[in-house]
Protein backbone atom coordinates (compact mmCIF):
# COMPACT_ATOMS: atom_id res chain seq x y z
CA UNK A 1 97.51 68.06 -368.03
CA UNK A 2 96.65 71.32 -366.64
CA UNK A 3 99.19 73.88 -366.62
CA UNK A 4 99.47 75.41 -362.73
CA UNK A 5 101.67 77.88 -363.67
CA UNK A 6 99.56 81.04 -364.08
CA UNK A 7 100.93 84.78 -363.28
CA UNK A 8 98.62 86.72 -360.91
CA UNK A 9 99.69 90.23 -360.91
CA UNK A 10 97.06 91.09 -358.72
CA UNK A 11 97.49 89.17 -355.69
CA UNK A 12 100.98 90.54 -355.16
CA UNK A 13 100.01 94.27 -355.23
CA UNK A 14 97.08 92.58 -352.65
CA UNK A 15 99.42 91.07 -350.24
CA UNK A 16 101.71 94.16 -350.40
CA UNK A 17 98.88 96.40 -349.03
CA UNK A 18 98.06 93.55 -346.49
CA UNK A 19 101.94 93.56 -345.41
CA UNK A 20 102.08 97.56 -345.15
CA UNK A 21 98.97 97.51 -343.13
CA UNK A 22 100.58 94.40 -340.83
CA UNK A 23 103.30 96.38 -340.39
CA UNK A 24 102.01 99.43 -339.72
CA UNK A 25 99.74 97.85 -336.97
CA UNK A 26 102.52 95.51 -335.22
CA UNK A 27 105.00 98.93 -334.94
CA UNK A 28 101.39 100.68 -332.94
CA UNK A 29 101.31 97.67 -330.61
CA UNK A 30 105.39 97.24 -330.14
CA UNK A 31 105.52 101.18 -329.45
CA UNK A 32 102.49 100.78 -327.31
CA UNK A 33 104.04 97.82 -325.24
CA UNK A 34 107.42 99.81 -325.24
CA UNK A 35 105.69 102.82 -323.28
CA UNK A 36 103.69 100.12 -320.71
CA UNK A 37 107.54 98.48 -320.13
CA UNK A 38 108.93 102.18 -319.09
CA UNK A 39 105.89 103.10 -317.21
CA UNK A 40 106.10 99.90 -315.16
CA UNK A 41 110.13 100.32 -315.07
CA UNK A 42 109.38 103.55 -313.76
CA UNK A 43 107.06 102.70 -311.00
CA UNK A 44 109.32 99.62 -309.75
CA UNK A 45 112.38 102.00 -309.38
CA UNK A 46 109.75 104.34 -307.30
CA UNK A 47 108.44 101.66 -304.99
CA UNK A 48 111.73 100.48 -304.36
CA UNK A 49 113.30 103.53 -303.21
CA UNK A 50 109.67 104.43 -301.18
CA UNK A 51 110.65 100.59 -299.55
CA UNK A 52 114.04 101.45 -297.78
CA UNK A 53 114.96 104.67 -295.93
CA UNK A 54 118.29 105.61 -294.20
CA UNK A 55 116.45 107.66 -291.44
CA UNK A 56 116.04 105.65 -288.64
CA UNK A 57 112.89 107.50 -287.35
CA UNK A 58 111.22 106.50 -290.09
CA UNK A 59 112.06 102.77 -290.62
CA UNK A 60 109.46 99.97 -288.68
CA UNK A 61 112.09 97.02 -289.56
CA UNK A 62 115.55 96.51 -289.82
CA UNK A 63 116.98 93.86 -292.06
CA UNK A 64 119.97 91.36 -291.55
CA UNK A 65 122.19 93.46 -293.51
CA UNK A 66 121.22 96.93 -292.25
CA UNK A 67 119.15 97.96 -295.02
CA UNK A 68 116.06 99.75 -292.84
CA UNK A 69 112.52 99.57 -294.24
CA UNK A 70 109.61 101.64 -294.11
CA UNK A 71 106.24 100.88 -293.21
CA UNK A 72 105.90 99.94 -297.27
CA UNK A 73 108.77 97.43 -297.41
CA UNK A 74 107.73 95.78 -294.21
């Protein structure tokens, strides 16, 4: 019978490089997707404070509870 048990040195230093370079790729795209969730974060809190106003001059609708809205929330 064939003996299946054979030590490859090799392939481990291989897969090591392979798993640094994984790595090092996957922590690009999670900081990359980290800095699109702010931005976006970020520009929701803007539009909703753009959507409401507590000047009545400058509201075009007035919701059930009060809130007034701008010509953006409306």
């Amino acid at each position: 019978m064939a003996d299946y048990k054979t030590i490859r040195s090799s392939a481990g230093a291989q897969s090591e490089v392979i798993d640094s370079g994984l790595r090092a790729h996957m922590n690009k795209v999670y900081g990359t997707m980290s800095v699109g969730m702010l931005i976006t974060a970020l520009a929701a809190w803007a539009i909703s404070g753009l959507a409401t106003t507590t000047d009545p001059t400058y509201a075009t609708a007035q919701m059930a509870n009060g809130t007034l809205l701008t010509s953006l929330g409306s």
